[in-house]
PDB file of N, CA and C in Angstrom:
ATOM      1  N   UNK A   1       0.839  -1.189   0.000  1.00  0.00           N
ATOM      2  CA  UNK A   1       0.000   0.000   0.000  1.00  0.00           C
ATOM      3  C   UNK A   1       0.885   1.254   0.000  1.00  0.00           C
ATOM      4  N   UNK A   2       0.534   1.967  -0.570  1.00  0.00           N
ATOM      5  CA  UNK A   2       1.115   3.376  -0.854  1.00  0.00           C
ATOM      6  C   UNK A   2       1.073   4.205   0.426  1.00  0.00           C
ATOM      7  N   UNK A   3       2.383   4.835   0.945  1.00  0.00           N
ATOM      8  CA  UNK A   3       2.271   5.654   1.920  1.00  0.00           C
ATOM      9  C   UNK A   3       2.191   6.935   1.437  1.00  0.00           C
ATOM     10  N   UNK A   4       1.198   7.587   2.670  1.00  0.00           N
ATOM     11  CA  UNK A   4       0.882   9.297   2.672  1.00  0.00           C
ATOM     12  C   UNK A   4       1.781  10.246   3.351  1.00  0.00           C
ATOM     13  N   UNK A   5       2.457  11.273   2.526  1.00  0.00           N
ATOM     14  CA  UNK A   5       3.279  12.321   3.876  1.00  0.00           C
ATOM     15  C   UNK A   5       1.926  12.931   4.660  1.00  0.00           C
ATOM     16  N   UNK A   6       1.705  13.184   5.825  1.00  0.00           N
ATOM     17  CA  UNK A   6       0.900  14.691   6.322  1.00  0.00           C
ATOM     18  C   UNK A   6       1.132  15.037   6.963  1.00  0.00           C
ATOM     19  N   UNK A   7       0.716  16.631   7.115  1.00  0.00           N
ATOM     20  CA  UNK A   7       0.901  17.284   8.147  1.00  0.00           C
ATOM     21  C   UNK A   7       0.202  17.918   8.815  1.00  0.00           C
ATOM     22  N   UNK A   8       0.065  17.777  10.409  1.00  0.00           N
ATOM     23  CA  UNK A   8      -0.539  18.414  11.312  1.00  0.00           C
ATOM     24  C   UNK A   8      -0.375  19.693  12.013  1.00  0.00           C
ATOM     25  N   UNK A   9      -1.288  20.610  11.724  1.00  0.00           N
ATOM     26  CA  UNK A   9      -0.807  22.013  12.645  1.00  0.00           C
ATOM     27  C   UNK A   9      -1.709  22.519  13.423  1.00  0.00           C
ATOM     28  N   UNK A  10      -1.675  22.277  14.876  1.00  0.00           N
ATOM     29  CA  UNK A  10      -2.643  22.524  15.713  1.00  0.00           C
ATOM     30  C   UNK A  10      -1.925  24.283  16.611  1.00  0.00           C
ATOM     31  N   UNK A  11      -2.790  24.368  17.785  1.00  0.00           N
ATOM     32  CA  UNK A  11      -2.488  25.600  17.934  1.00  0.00           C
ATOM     33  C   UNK A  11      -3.152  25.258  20.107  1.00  0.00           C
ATOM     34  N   UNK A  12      -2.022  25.308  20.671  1.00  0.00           N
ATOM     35  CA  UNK A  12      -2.075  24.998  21.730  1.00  0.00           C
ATOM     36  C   UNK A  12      -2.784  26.505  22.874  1.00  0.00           C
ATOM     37  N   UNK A  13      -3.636  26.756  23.375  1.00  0.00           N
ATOM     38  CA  UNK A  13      -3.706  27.465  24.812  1.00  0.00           C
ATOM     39  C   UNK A  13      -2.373  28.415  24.937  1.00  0.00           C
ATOM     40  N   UNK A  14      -2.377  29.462  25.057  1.00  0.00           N
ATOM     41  CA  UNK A  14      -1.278  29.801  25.322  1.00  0.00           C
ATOM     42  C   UNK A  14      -0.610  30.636  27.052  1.00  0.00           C
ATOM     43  N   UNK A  15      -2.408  29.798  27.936  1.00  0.00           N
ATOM     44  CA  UNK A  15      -2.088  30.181  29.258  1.00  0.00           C
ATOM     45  C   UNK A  15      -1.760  28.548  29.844  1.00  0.00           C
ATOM     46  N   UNK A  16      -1.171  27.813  29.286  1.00  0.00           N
ATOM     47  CA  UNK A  16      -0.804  26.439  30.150  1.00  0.00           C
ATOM     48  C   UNK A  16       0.150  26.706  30.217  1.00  0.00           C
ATOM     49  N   UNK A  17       0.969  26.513  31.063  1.00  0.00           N
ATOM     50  CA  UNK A  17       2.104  26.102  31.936  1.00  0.00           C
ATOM     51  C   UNK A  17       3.508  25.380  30.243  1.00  0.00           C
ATOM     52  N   UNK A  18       4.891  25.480  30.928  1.00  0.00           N
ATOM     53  CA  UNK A  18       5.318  24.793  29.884  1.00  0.00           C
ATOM     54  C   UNK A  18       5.171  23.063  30.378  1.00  0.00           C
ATOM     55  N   UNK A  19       5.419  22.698  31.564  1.00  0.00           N
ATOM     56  CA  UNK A  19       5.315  21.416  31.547  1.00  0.00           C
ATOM     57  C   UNK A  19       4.152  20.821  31.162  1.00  0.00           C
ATOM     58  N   UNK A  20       2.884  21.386  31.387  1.00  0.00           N
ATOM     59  CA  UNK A  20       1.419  20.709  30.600  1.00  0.00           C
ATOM     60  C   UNK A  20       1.779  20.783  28.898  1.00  0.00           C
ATOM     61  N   UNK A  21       2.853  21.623  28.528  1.00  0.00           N
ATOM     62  CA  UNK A  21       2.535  22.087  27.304  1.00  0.00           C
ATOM     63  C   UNK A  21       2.907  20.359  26.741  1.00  0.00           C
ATOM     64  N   UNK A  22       4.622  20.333  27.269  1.00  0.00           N
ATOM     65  CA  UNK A  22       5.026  19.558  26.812  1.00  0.00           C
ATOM     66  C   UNK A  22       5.048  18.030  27.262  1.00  0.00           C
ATOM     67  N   UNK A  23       3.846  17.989  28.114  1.00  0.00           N
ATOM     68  CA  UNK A  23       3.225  16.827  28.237  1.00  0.00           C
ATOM     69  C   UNK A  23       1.933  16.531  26.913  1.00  0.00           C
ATOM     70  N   UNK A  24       1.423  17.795  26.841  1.00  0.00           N
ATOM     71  CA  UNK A  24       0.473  17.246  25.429  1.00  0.00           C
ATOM     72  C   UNK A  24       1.002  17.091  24.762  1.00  0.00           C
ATOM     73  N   UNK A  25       1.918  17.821  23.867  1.00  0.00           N
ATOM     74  CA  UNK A  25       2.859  17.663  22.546  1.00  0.00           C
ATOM     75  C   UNK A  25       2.969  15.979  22.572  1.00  0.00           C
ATOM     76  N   UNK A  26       3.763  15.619  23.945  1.00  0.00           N
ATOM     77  CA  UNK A  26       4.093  14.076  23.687  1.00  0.00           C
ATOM     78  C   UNK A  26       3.129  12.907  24.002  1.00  0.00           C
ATOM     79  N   UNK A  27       1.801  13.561  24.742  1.00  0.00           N
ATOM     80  CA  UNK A  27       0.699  12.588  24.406  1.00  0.00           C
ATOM     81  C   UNK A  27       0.347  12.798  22.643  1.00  0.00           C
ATOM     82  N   UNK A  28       0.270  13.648  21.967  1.00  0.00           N
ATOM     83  CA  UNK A  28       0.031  13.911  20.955  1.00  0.00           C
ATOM     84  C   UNK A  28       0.690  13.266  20.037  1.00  0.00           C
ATOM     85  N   UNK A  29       1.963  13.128  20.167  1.00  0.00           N
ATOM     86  CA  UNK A  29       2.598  12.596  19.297  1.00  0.00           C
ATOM     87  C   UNK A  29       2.881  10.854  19.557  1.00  0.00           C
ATOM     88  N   UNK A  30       2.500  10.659  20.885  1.00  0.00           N
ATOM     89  CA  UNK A  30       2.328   8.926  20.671  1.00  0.00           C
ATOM     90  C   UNK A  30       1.163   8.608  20.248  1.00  0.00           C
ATOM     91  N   UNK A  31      -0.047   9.470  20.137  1.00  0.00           N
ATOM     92  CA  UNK A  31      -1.348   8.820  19.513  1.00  0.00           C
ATOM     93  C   UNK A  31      -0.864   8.840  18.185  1.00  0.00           C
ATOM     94  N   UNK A  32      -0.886   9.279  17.285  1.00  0.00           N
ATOM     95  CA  UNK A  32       0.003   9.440  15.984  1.00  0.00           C
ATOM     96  C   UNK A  32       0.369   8.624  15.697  1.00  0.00           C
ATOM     97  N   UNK A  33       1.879   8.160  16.551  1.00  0.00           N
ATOM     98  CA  UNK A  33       2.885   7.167  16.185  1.00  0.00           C
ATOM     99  C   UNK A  33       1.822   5.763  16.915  1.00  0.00           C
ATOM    100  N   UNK A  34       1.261   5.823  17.619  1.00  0.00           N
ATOM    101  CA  UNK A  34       0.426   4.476  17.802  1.00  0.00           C
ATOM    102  C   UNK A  34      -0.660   4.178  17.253  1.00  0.00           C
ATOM    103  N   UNK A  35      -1.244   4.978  16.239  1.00  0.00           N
ATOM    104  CA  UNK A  35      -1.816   4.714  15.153  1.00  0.00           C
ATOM    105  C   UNK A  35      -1.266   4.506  13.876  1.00  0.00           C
ATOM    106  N   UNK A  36      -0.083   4.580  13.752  1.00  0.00           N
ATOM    107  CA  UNK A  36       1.120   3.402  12.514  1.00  0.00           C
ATOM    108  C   UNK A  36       1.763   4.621  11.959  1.00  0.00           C
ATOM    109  N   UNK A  37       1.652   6.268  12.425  1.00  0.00           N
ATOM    110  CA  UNK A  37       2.869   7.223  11.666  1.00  0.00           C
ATOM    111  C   UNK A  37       3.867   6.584  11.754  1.00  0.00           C
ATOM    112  N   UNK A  38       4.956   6.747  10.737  1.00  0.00           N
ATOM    113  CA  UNK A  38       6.371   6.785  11.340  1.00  0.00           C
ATOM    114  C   UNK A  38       7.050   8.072  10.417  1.00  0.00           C
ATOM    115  N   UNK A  39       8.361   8.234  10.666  1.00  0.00           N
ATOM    116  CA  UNK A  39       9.014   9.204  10.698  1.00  0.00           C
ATOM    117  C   UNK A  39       8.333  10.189  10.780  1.00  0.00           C
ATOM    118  N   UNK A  40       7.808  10.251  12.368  1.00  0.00           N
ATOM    119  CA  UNK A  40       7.354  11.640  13.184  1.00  0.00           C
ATOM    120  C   UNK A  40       8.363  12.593  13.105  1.00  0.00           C
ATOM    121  N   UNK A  41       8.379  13.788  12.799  1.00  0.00           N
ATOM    122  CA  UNK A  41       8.546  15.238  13.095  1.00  0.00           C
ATOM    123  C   UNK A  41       8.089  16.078  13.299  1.00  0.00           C
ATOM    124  N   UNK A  42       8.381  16.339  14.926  1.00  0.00           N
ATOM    125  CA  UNK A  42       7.370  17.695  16.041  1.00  0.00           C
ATOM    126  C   UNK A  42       8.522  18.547  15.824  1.00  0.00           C
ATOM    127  N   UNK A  43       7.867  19.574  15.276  1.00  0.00           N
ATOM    128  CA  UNK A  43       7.996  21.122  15.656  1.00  0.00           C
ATOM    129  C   UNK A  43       7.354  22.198  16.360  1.00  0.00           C
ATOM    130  N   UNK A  44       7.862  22.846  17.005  1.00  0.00           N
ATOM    131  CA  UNK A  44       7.463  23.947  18.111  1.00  0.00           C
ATOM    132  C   UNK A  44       8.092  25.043  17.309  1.00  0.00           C
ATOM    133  N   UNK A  45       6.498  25.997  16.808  1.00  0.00           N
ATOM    134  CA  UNK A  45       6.748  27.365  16.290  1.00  0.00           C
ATOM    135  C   UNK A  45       7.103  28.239  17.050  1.00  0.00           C
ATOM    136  N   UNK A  46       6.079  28.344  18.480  1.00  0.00           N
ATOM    137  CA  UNK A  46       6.176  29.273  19.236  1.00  0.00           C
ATOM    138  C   UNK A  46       4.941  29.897  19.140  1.00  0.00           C
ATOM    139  N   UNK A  47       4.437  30.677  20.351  1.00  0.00           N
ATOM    140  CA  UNK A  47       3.790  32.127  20.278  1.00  0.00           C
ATOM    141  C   UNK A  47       3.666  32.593  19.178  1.00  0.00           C
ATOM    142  N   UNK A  48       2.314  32.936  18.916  1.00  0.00           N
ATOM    143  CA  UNK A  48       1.639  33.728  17.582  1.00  0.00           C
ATOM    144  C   UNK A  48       0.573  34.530  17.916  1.00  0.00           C
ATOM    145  N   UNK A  49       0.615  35.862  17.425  1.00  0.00           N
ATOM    146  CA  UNK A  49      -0.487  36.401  17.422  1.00  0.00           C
ATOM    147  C   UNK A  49      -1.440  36.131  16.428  1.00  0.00           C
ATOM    148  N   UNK A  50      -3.010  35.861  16.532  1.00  0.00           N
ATOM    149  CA  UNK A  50      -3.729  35.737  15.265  1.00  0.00           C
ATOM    150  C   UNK A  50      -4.511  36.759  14.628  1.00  0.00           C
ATOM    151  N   UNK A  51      -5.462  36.398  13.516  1.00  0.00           N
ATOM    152  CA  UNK A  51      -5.698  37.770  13.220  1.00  0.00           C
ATOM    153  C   UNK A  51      -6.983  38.017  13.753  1.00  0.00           C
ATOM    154  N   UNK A  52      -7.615  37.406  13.868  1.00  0.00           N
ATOM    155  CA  UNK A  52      -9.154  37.719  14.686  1.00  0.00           C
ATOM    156  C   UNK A  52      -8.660  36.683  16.279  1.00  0.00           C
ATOM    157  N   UNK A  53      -9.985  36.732  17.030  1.00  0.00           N
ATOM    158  CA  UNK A  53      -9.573  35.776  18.136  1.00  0.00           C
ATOM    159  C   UNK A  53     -10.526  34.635  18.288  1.00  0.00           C
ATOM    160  N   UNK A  54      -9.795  33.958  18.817  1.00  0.00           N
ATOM    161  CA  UNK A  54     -10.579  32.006  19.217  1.00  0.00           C
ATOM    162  C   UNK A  54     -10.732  32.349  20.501  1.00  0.00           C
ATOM    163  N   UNK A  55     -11.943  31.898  20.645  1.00  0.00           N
ATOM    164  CA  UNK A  55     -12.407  31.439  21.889  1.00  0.00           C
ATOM    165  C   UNK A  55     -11.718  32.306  22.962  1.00  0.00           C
ATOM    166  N   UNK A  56     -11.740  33.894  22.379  1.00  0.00           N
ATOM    167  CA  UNK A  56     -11.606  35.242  23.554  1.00  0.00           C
ATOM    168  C   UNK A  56      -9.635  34.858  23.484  1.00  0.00           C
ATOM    169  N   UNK A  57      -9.135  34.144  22.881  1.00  0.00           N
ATOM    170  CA  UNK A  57      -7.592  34.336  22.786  1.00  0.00           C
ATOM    171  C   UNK A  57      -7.114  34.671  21.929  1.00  0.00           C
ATOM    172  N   UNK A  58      -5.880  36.042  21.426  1.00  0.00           N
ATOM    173  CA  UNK A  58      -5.371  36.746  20.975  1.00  0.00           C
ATOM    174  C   UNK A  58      -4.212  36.248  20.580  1.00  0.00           C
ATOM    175  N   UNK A  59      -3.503  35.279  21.336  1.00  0.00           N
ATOM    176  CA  UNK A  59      -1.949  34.040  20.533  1.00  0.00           C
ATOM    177  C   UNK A  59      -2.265  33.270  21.280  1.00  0.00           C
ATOM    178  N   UNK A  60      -1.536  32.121  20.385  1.00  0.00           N
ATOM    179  CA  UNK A  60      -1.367  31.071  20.805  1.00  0.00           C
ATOM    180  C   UNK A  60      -0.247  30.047  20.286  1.00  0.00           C
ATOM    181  N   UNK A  61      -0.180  29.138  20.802  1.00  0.00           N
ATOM    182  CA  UNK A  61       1.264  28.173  20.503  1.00  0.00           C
ATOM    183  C   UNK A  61       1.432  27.593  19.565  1.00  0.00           C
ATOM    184  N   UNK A  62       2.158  27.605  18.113  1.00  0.00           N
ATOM    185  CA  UNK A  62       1.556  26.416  17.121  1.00  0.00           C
ATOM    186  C   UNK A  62       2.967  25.237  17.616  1.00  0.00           C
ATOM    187  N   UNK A  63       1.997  24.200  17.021  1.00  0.00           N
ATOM    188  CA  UNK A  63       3.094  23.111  16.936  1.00  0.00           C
ATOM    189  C   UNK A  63       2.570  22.381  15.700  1.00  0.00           C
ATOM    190  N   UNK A  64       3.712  21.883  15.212  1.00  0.00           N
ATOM    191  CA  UNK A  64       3.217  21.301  13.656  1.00  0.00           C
ATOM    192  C   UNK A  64       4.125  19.526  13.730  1.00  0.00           C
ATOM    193  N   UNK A  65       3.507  18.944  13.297  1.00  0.00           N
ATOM    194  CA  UNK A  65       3.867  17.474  12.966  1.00  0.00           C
ATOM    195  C   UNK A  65       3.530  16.963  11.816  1.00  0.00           C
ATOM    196  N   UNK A  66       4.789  16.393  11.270  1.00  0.00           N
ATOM    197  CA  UNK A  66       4.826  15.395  10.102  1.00  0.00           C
ATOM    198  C   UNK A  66       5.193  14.608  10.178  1.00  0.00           C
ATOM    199  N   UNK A  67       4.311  13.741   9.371  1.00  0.00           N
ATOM    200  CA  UNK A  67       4.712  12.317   9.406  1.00  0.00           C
ATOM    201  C   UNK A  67       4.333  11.533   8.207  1.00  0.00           C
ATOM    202  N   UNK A  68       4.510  10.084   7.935  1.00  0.00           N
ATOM    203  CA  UNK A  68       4.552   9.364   6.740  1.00  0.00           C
ATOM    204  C   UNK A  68       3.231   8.176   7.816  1.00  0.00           C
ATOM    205  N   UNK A  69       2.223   7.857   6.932  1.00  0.00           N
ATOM    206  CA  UNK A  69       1.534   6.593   7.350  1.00  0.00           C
ATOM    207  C   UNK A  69       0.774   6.177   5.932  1.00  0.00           C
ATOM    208  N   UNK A  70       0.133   4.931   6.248  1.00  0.00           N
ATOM    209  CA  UNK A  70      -0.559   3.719   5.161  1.00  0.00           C
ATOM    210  C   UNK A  70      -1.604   3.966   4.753  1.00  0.00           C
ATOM    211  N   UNK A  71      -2.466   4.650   6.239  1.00  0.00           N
ATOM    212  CA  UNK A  71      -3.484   4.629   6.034  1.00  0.00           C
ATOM    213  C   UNK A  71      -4.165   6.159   7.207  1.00  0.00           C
ATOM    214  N   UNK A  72      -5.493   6.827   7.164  1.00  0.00           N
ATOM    215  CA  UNK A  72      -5.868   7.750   7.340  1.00  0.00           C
ATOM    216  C   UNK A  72      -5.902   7.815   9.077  1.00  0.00           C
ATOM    217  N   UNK A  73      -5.812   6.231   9.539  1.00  0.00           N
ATOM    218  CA  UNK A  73      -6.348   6.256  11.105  1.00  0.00           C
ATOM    219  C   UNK A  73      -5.423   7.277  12.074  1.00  0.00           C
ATOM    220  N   UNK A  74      -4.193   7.468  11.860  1.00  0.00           N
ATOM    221  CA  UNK A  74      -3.507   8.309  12.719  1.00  0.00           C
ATOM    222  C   UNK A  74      -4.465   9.599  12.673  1.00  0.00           C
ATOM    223  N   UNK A  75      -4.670  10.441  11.355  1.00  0.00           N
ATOM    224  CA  UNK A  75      -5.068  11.422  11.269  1.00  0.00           C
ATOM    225  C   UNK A  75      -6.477  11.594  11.817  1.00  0.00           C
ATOM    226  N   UNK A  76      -7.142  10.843  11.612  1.00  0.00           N
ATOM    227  CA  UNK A  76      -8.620  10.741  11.905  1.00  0.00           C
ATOM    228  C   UNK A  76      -8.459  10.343  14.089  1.00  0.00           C
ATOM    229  N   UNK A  77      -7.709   9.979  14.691  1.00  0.00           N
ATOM    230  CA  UNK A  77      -7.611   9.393  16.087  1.00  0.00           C
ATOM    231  C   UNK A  77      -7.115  11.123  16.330  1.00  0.00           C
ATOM    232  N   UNK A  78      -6.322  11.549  15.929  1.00  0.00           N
ATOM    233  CA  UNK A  78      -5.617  13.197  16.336  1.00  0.00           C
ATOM    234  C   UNK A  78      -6.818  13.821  16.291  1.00  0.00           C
ATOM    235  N   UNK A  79      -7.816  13.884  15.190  1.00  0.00           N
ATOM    236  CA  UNK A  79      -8.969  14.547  14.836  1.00  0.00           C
ATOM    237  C   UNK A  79      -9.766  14.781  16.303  1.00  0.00           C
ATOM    238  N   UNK A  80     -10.147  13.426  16.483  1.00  0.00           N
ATOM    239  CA  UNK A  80     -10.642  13.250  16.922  1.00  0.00           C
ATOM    240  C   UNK A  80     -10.136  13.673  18.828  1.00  0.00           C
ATOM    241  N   UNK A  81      -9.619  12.997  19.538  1.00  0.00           N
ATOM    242  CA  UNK A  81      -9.081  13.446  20.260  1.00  0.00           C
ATOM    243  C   UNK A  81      -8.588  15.418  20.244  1.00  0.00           C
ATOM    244  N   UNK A  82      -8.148  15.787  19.377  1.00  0.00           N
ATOM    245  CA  UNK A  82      -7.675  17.312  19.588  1.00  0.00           C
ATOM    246  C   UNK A  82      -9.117  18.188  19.701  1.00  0.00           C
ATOM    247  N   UNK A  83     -10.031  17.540  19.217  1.00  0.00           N
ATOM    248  CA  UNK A  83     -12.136  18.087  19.169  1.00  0.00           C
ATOM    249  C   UNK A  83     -11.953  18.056  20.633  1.00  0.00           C
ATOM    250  N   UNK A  84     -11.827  16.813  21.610  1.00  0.00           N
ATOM    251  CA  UNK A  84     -12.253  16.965  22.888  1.00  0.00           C
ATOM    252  C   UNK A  84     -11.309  17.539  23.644  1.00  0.00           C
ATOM    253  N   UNK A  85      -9.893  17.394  23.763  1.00  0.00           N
ATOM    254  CA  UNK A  85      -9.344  18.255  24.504  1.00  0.00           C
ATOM    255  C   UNK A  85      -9.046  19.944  25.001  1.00  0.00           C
ATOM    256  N   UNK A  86      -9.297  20.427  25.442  1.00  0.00           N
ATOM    257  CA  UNK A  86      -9.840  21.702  25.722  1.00  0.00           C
ATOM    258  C   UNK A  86      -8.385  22.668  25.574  1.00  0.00           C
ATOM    259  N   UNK A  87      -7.281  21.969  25.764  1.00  0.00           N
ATOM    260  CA  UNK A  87      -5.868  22.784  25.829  1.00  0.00           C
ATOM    261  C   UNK A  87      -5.537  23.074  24.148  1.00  0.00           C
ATOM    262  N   UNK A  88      -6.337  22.719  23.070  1.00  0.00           N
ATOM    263  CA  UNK A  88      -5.873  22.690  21.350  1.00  0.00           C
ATOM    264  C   UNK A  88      -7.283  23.465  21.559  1.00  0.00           C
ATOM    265  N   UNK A  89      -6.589  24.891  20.508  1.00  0.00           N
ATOM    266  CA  UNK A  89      -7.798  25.687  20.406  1.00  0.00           C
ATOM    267  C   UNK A  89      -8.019  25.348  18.665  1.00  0.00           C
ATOM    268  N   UNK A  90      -6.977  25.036  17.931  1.00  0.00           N
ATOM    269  CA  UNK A  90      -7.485  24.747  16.610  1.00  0.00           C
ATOM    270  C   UNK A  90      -6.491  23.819  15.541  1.00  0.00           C
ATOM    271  N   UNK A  91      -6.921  22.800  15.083  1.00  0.00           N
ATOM    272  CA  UNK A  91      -5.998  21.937  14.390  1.00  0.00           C
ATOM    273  C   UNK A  91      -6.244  21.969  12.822  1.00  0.00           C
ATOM    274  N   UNK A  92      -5.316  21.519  11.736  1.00  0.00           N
ATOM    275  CA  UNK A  92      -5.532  22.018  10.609  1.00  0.00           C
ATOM    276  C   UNK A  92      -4.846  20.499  10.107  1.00  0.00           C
ATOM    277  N   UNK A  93      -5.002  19.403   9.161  1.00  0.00           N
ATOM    278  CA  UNK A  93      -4.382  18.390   8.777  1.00  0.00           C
ATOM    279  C   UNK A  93      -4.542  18.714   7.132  1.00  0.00           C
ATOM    280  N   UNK A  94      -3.337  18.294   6.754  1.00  0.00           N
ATOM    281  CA  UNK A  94      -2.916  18.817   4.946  1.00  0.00           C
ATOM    282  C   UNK A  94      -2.218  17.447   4.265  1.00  0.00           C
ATOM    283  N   UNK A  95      -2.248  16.649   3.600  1.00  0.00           N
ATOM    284  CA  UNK A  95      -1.758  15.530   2.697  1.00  0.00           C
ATOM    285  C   UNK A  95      -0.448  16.672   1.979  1.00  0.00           C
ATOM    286  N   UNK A  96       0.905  16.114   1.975  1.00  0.00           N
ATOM    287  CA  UNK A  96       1.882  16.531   1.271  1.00  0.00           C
ATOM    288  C   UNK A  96       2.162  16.027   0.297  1.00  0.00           C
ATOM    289  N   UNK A  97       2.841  16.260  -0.653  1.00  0.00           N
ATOM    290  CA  UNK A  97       3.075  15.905  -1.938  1.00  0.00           C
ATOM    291  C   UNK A  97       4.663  15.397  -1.939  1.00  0.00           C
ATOM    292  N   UNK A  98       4.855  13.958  -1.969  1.00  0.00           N
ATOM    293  CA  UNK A  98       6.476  13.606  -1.662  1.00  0.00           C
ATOM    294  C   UNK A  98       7.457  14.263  -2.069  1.00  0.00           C
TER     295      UNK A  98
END
């Protein structure tokens, strides 16, 4: 089966703490990799201001991940999970072109 690059760019709370931060990042990134990504790559943008505001917040944290998988379930389990967690104010998933 043909593998997919994608990439994930969510946008973290930017009143949590750094240790909550970087406890989600790495729950985040083992749901991913335990839904069959491999060659994960987390990046930390940093602080952003946006141009209108979410949910009464003015910046926030991006972090972006890429990765290579088989099939859609990683992306669709992140989906899903980043909807209920309250610390991701907004996630964005994009198919790359090898």
């Amino acid at each position: 089966m043909a593998k997919t690059k994608y990439e994930i760019t969510y946008i973290i709370k930017p009143d949590i703490d750094e240790d909550s931060k970087k406890a989600l990042i790495e729950r985040f990134d083992k749901v991913v990799t335990d839904n069959g990504a491999q060659e994960l790559e987390s990046k930390d943008w940093g602080k952003r201001h946006f141009a209108y505001e979410i949910e009464k917040y003015r910046e926030g944290t991006y972090h972006i991940l890429t990765f290579v998988a088989e099939n859609a379930a990683a992306v669709d389990e992140f989906g899903r999970l980043s909807r209920i967690d309250g610390q991701i104010l907004r996630s964005m998933t994009v198919k790359l072109d090898k």
